[in-house]
N, C-alpha and C. Protein backbone atom coordinates (compact mmCIF):
# COMPACT_ATOMS: atom_id res chain seq x y z
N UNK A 1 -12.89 13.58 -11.10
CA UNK A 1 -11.91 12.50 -11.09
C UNK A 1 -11.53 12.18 -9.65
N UNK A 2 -11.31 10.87 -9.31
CA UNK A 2 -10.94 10.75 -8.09
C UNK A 2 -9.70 10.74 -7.86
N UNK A 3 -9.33 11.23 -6.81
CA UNK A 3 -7.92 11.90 -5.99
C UNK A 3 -7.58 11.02 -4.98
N UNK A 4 -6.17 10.50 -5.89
CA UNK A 4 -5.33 9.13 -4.62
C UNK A 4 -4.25 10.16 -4.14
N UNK A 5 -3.98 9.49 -2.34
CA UNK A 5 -2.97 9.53 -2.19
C UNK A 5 -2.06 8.20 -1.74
N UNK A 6 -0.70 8.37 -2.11
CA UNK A 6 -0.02 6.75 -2.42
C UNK A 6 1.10 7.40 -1.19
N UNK A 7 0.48 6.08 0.33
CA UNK A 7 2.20 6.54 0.83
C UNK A 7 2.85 5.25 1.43
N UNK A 8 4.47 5.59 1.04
CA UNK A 8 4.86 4.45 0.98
C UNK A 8 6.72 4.47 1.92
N UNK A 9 7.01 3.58 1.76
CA UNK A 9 8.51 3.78 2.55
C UNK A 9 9.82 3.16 1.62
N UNK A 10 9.47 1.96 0.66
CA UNK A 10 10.41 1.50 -0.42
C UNK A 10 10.56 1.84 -1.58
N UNK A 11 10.86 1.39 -2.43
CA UNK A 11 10.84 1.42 -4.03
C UNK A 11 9.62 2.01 -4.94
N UNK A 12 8.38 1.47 -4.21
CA UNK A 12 7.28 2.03 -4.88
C UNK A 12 7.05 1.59 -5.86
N UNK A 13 7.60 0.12 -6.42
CA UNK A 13 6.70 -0.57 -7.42
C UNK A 13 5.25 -0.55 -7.78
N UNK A 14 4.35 -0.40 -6.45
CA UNK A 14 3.02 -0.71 -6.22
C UNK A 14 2.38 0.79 -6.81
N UNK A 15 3.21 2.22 -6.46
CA UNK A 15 3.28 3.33 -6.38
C UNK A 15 2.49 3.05 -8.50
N UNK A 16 3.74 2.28 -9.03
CA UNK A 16 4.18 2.53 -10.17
C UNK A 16 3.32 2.05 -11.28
N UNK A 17 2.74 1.01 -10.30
CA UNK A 17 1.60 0.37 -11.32
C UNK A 17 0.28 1.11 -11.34
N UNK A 18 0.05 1.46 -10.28
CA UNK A 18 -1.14 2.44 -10.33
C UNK A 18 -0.57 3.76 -11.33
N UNK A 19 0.52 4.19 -11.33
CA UNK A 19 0.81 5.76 -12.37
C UNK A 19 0.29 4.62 -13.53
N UNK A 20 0.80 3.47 -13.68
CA UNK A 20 0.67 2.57 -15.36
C UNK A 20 -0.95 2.32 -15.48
N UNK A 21 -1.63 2.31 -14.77
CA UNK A 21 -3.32 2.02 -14.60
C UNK A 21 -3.62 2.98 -14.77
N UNK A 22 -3.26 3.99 -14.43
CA UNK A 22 -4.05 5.56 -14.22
C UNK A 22 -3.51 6.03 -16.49
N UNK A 23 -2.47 6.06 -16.91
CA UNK A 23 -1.79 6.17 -17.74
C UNK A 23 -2.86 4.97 -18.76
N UNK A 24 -2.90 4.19 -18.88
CA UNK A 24 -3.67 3.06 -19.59
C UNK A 24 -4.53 3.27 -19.88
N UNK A 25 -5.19 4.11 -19.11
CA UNK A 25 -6.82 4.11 -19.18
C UNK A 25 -7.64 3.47 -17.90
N UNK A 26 -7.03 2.26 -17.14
CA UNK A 26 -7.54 1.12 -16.19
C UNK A 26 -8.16 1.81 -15.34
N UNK A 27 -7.63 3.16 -14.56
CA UNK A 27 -8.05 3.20 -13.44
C UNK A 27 -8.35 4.70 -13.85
N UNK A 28 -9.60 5.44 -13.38
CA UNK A 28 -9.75 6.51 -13.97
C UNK A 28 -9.69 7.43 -12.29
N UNK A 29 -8.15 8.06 -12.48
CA UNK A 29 -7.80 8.56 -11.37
C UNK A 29 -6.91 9.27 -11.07
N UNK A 30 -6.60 9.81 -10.21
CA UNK A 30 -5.36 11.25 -10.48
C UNK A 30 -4.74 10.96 -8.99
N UNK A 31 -2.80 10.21 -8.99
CA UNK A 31 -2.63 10.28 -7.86
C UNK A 31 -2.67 11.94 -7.48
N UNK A 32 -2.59 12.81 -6.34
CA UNK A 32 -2.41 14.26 -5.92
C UNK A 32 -1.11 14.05 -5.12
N UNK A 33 -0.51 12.98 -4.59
CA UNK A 33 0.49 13.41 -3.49
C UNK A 33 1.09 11.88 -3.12
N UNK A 34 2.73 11.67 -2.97
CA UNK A 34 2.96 10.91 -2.62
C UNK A 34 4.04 11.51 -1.37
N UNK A 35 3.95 10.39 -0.17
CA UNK A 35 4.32 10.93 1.26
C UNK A 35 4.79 9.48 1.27
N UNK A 36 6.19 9.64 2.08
CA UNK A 36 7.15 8.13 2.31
C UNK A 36 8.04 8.82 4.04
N UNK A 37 7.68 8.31 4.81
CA UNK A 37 8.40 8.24 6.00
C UNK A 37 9.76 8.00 5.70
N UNK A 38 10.47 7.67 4.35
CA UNK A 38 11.98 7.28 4.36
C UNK A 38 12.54 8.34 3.50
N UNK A 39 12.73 9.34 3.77
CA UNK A 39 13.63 10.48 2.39
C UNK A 39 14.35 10.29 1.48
N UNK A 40 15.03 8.65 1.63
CA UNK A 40 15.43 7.82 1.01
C UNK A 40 14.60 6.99 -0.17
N UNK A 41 13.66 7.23 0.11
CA UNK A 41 12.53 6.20 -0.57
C UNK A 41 13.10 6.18 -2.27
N UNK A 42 12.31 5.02 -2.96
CA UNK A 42 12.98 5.23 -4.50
C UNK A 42 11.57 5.94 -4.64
N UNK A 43 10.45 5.79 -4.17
CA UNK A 43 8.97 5.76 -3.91
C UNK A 43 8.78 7.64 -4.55
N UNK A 44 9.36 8.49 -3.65
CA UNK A 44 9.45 9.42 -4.22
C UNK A 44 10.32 10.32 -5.35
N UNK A 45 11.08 9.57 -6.10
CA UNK A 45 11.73 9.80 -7.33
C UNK A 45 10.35 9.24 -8.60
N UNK A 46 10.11 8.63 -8.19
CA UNK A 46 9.06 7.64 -9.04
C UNK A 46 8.33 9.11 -9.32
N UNK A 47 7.32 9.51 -8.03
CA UNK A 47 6.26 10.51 -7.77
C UNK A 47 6.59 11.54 -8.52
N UNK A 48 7.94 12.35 -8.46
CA UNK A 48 8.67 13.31 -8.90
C UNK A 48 8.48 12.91 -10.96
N UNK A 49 9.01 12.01 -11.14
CA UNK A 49 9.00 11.72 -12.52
C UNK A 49 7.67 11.34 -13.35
N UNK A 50 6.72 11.41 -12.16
CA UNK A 50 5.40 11.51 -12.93
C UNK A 50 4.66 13.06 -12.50
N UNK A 51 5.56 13.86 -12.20
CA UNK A 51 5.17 15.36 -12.04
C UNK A 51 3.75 15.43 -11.01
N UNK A 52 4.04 14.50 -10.04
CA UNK A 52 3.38 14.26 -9.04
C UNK A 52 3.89 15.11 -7.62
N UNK A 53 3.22 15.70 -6.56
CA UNK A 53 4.44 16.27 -5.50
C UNK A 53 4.72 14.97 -4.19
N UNK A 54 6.08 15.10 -4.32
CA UNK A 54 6.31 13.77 -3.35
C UNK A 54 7.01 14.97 -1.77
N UNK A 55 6.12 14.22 -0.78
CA UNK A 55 6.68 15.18 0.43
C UNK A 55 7.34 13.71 1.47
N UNK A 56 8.49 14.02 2.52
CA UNK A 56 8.61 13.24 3.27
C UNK A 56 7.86 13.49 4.52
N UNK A 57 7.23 12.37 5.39
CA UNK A 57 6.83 12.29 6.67
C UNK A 57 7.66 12.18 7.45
N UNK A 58 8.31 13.66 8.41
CA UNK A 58 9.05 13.81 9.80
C UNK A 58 8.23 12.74 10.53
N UNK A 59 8.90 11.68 10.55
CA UNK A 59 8.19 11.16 12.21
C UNK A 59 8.86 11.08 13.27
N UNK A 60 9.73 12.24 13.80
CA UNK A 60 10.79 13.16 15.06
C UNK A 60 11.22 11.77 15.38
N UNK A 61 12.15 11.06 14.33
CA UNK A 61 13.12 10.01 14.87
C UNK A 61 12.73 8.68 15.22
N UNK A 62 11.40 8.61 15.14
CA UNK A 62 11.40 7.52 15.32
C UNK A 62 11.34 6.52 14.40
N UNK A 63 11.64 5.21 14.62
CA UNK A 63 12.14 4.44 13.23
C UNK A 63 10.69 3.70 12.87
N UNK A 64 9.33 3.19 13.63
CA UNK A 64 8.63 2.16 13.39
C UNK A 64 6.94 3.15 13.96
N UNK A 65 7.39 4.26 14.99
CA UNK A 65 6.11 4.50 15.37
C UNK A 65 5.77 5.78 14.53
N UNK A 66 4.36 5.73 14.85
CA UNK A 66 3.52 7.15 13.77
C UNK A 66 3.17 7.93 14.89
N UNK A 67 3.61 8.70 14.83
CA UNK A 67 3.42 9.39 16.22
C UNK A 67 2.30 10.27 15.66
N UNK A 68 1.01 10.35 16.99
CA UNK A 68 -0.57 10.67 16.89
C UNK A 68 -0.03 12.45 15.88
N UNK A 69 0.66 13.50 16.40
CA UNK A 69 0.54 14.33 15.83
C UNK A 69 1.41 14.62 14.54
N UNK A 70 2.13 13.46 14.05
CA UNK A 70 2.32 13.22 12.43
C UNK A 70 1.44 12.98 11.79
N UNK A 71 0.34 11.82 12.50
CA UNK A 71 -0.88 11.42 11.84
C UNK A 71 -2.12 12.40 11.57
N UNK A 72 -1.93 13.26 12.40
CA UNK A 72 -2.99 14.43 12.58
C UNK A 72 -2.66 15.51 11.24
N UNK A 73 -1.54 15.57 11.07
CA UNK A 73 -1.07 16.54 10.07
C UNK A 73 -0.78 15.89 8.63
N UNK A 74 -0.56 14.77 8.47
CA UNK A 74 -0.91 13.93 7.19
C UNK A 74 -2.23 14.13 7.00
N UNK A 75 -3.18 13.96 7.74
CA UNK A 75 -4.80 13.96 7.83
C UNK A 75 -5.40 14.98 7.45
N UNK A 76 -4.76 16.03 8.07
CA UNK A 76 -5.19 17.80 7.52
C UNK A 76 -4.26 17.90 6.18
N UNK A 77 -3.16 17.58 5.63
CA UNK A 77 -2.72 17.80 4.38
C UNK A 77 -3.71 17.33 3.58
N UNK A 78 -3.80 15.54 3.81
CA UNK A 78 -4.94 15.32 2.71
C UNK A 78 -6.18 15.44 2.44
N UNK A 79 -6.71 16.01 3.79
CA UNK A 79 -7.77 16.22 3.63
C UNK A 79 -7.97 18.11 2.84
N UNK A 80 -7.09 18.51 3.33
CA UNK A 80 -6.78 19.88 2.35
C UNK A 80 -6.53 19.59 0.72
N UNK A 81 -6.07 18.72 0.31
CA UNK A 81 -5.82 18.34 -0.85
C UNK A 81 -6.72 17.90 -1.48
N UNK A 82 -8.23 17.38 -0.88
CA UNK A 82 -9.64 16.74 -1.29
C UNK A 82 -9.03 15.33 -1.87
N UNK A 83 -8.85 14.82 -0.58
CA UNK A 83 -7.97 12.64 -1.56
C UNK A 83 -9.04 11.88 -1.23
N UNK A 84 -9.63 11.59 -2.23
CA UNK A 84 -11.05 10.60 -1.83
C UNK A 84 -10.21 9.20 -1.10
N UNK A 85 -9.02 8.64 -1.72
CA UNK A 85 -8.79 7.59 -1.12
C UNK A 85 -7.19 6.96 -0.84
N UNK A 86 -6.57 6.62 -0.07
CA UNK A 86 -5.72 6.69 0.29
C UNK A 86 -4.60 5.60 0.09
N UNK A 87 -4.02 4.94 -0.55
CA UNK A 87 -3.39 3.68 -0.67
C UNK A 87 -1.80 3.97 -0.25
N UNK A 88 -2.00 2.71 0.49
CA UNK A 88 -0.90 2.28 1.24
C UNK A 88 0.12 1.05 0.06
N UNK A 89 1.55 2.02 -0.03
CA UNK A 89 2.07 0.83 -0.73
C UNK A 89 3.46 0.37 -0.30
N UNK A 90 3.58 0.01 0.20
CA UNK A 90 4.60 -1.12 1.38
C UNK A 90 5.07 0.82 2.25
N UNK A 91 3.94 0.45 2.85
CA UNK A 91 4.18 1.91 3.93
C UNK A 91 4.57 0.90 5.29
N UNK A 92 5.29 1.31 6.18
CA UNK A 92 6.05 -0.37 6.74
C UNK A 92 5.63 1.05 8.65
N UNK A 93 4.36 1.49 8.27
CA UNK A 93 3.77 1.90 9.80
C UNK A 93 2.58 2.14 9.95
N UNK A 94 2.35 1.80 11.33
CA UNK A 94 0.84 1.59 11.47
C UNK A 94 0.15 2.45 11.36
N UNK A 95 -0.99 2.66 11.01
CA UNK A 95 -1.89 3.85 10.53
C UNK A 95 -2.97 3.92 11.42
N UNK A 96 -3.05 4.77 12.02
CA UNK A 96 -4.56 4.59 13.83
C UNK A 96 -5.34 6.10 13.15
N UNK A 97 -5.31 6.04 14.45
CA UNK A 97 -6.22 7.73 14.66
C UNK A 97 -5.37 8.15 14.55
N UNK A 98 -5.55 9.74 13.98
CA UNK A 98 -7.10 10.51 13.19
C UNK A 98 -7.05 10.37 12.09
N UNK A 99 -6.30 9.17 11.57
CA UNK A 99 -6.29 9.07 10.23
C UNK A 99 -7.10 7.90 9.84
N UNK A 100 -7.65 7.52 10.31
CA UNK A 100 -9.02 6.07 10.06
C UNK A 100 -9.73 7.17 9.88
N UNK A 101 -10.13 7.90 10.91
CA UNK A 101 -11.18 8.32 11.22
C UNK A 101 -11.52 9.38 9.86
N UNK A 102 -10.32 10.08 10.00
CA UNK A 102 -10.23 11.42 8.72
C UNK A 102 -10.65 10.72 7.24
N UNK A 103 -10.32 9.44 7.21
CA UNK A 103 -10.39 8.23 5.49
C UNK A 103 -11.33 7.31 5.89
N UNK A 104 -12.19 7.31 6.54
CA UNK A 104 -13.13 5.93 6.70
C UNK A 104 -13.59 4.87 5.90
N UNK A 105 -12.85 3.96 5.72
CA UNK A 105 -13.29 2.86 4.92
C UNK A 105 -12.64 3.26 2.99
N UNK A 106 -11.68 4.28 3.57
CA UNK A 106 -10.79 5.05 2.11
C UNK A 106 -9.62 4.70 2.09
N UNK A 107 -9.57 4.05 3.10
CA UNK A 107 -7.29 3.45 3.10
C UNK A 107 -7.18 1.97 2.52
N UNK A 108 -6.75 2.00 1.87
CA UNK A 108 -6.14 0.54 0.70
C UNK A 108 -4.90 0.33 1.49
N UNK A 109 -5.00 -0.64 1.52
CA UNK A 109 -3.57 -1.89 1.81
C UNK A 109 -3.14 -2.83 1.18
N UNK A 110 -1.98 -2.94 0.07
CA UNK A 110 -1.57 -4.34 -0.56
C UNK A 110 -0.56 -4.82 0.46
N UNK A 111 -0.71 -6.40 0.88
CA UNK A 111 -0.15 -7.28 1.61
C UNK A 111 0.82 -8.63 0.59
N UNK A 112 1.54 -8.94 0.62
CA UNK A 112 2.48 -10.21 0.80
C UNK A 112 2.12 -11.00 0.95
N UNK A 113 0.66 -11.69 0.86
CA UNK A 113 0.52 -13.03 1.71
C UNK A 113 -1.64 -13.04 1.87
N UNK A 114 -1.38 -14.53 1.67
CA UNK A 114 -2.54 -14.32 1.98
C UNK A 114 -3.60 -14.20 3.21
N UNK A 115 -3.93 -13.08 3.14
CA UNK A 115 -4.22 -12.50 4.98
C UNK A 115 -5.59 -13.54 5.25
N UNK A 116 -5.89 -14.31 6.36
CA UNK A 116 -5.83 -13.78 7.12
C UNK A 116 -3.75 -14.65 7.68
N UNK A 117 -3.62 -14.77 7.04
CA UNK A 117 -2.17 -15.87 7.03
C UNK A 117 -1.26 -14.49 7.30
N UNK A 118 -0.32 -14.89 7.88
CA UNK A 118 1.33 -14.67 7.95
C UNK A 118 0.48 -12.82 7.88
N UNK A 119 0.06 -11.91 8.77
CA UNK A 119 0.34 -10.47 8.61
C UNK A 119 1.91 -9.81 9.19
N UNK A 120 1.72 -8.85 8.75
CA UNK A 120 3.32 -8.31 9.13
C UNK A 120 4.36 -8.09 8.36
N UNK A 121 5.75 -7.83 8.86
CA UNK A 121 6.53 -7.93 7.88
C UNK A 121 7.03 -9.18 7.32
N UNK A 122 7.63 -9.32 6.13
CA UNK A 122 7.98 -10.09 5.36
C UNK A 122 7.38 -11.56 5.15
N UNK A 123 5.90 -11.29 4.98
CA UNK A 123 5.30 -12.34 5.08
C UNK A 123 5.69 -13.59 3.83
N UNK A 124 6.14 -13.27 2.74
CA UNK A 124 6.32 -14.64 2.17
C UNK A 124 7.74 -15.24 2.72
N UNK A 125 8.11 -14.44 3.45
CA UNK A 125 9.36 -15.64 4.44
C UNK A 125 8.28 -16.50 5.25
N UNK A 126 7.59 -15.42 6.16
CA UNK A 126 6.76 -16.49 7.11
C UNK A 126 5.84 -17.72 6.08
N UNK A 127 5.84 -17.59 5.09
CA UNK A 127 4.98 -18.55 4.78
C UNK A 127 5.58 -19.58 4.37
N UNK A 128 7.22 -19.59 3.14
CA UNK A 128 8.43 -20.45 3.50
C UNK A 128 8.31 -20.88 4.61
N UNK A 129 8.53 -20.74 4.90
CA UNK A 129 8.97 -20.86 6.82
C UNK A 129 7.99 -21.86 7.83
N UNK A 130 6.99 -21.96 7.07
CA UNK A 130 5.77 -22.75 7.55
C UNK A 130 4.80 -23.20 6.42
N UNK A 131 6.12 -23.68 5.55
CA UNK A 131 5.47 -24.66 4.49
C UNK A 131 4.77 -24.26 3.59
N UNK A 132 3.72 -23.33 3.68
CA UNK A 132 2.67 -23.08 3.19
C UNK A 132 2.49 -23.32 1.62
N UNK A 133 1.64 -23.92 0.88
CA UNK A 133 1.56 -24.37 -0.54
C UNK A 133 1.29 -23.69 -0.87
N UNK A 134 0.61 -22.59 -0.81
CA UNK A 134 0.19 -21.59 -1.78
C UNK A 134 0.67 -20.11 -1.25
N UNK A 135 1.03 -18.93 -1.64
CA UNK A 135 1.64 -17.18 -1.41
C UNK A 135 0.26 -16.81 -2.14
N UNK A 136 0.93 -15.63 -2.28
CA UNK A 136 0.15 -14.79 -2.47
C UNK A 136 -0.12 -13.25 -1.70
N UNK A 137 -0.82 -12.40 -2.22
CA UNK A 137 -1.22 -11.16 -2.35
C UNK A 137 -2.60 -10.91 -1.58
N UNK A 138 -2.66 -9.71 -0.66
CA UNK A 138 -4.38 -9.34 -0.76
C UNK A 138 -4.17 -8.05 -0.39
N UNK A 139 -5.27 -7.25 -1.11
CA UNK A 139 -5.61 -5.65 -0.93
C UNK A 139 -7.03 -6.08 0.05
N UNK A 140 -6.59 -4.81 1.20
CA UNK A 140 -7.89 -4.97 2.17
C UNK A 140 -7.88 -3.38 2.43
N UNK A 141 -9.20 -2.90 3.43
CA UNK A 141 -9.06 -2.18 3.97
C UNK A 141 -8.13 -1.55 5.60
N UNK A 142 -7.96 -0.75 5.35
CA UNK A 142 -6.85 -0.50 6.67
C UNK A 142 -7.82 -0.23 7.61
N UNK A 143 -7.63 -0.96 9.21
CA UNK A 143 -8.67 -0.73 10.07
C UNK A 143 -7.41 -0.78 11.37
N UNK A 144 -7.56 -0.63 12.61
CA UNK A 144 -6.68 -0.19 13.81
C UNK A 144 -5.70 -1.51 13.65
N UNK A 145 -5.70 -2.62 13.22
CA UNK A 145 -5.28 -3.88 13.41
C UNK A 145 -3.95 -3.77 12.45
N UNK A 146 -3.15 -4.83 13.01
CA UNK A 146 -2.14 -4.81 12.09
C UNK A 146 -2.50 -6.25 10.81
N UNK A 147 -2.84 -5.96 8.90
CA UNK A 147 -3.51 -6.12 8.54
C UNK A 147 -4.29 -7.40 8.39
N UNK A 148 -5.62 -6.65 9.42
CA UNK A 148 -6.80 -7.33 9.75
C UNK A 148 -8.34 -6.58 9.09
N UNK A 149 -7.92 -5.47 8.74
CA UNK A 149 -9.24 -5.03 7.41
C UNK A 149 -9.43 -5.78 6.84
N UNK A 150 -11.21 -5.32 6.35
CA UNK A 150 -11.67 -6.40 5.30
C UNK A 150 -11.04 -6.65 4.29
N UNK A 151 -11.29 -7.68 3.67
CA UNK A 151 -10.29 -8.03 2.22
C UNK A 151 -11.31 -7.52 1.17
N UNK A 152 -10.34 -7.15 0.41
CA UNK A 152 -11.27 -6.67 -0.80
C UNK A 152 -11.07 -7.71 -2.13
N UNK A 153 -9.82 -7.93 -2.15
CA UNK A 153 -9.28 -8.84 -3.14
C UNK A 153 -8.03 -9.55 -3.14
N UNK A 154 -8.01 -10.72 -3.55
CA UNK A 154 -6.64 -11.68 -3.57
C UNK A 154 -5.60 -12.06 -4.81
N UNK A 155 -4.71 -12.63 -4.64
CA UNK A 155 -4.08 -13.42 -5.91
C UNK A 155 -3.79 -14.27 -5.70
N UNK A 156 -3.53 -15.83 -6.02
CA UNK A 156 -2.86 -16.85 -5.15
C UNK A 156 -1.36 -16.89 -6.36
N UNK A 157 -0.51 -17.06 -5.42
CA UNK A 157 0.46 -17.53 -6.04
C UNK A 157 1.45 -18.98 -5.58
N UNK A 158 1.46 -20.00 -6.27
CA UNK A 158 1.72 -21.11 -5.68
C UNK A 158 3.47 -21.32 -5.57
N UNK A 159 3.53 -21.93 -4.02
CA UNK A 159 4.93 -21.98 -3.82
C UNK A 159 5.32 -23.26 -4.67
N UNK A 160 6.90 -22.73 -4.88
CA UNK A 160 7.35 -24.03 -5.79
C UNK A 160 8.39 -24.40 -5.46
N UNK A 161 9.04 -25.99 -5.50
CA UNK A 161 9.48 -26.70 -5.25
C UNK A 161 11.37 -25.57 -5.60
N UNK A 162 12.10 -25.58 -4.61
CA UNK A 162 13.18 -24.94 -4.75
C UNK A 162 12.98 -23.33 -4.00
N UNK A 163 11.84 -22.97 -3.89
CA UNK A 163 11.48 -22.00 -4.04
C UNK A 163 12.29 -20.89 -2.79
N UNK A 164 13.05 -19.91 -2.87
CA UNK A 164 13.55 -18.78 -1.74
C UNK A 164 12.56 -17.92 -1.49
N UNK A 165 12.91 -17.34 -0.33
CA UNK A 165 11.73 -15.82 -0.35
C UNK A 165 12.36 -14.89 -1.22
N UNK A 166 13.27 -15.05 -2.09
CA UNK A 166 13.41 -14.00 -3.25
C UNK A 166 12.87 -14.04 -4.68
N UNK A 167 12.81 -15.59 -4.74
CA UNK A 167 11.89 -15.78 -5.87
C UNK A 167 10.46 -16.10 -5.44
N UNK A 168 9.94 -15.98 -4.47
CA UNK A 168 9.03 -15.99 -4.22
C UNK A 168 8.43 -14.99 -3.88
N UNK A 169 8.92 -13.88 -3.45
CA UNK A 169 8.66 -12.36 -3.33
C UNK A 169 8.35 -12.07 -4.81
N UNK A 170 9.11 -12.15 -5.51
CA UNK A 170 9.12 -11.75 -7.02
C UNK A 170 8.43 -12.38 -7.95
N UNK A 171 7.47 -13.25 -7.52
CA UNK A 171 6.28 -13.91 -7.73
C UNK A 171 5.02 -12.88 -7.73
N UNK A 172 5.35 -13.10 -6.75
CA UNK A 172 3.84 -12.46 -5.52
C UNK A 172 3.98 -10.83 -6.01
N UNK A 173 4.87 -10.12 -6.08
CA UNK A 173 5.15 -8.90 -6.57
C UNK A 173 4.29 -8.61 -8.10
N UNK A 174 4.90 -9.55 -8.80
CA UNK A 174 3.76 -9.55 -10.11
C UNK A 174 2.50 -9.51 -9.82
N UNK A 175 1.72 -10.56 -9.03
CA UNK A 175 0.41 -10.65 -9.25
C UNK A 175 0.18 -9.16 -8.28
N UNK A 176 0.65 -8.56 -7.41
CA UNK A 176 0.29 -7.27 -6.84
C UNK A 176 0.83 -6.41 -7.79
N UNK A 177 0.92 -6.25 -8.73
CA UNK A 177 0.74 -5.14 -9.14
C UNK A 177 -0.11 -5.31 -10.51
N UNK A 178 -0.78 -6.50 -10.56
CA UNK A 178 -2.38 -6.08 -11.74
C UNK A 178 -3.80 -5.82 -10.41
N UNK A 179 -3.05 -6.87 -9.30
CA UNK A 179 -4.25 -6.82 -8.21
C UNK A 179 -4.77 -5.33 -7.51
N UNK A 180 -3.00 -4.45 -7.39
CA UNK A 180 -3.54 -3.41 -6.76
C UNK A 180 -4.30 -2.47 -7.53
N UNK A 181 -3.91 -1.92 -8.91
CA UNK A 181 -5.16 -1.39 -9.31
C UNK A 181 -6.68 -1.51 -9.40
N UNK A 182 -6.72 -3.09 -10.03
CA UNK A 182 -8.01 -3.80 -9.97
C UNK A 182 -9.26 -3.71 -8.67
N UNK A 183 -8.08 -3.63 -7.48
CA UNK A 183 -8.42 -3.89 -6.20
C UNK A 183 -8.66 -2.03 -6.09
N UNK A 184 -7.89 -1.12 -6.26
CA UNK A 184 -8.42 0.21 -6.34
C UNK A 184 -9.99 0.25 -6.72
N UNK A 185 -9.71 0.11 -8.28
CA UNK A 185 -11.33 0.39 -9.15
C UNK A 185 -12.22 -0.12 -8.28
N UNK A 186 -12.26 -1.01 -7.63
CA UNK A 186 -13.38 -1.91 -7.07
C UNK A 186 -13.87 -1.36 -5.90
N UNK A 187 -12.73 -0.62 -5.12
CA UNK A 187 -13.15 0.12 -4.33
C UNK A 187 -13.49 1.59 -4.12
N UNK A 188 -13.08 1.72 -5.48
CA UNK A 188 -13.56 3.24 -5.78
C UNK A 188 -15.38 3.02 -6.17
N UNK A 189 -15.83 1.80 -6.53
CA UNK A 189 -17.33 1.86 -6.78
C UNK A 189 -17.79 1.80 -5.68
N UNK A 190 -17.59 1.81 -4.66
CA UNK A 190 -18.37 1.91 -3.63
C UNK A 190 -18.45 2.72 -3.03
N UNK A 191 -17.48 3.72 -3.50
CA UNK A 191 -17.84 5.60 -2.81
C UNK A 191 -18.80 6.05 -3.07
């Protein structure tokens, strides 16, 4: 069976749909470990209630950077744990070395927006914000860039007339969470 690890920093909706894919039948897969840089996270109550082990990432204070020897020791946990693949679910820090290197072409990313459009944070504001007719979702691979990995898969979701970045988040939120599993399986065939 293949072995996810899910790390994240919010709520963990994304977390939640994959336990509901894995649970369904959809995705034939066993998360092993969920890790959230926020101790706060809802991300790891979720993990906990699916008798999953949820650990926090010390990153010694800092609020936005991954500091190289946090990344080094996430890398040796999961790679001690045997995690064929790694998904990122609103993990809100950048992921470099030695952890590309340790997951090559194994780190999942669901995005806000359709990349190569608006990357970063809170991308369906930026896309409000610059008109844009259509939102949307994409799962890519995680590569040194901030997300500029290949795409693996999309959703479009069309902006609508009235529309806030709260109902428009909560749009786009739906279609990511049938996309991120889907977007898993797809990339689990190519291991």
């Amino acid at each position: 069976m293949i072995r996810l690890a899910v790390l994240g920093s919010g709520s963990g909706s994304n977390c939640q749909s994959i336990f509901n894919a894995i649970k369904d039948g959809r995705l034939d897969a066993e998360v092993v470990i969920v890790l959230s840089d926020n101790p706060d996270a809802y991300i790891l109550e979720r993990a906990r209630q699916h008798g999953v082990p949820a650990e926090v990432i010390d990153c010694c204070g800092f609020k936005n950077k991954f500091p190289l020897e946090v990344q080094e020791a996430v890398a040796k946990k999961l790679q001690e744990l045997k995690v064929d693949m790694v998904c990122l679910a609103g993990f809100m820090r950048l992921v470099k070395e030695p952890l590309l290197s340790a997951f090559p072409n194994r780190i999942l990313n669901i995005h806000p927006a359709l990349l190569p459009a608006f990357p970063g944070v809170e991308a369906w504001k930026q896309a409000l914000e610059a008109g844009a007719k259509q939102a949307g979702c994409t799962v890519h691979y995680v590569d040194a860039g901030m997300d500029t990995g290949e795409i693996l898969m999309q959703a479009y979701v069309p902006v609508l007339p009235g529309d806030t970045a709260e109902s428009l988040h909560a749009r786009i939120q739906v279609q990511e969470h049938i996309l991120y599993p889907a977007a898993i399986l797809s990339a689990l065939s190519r291991l």
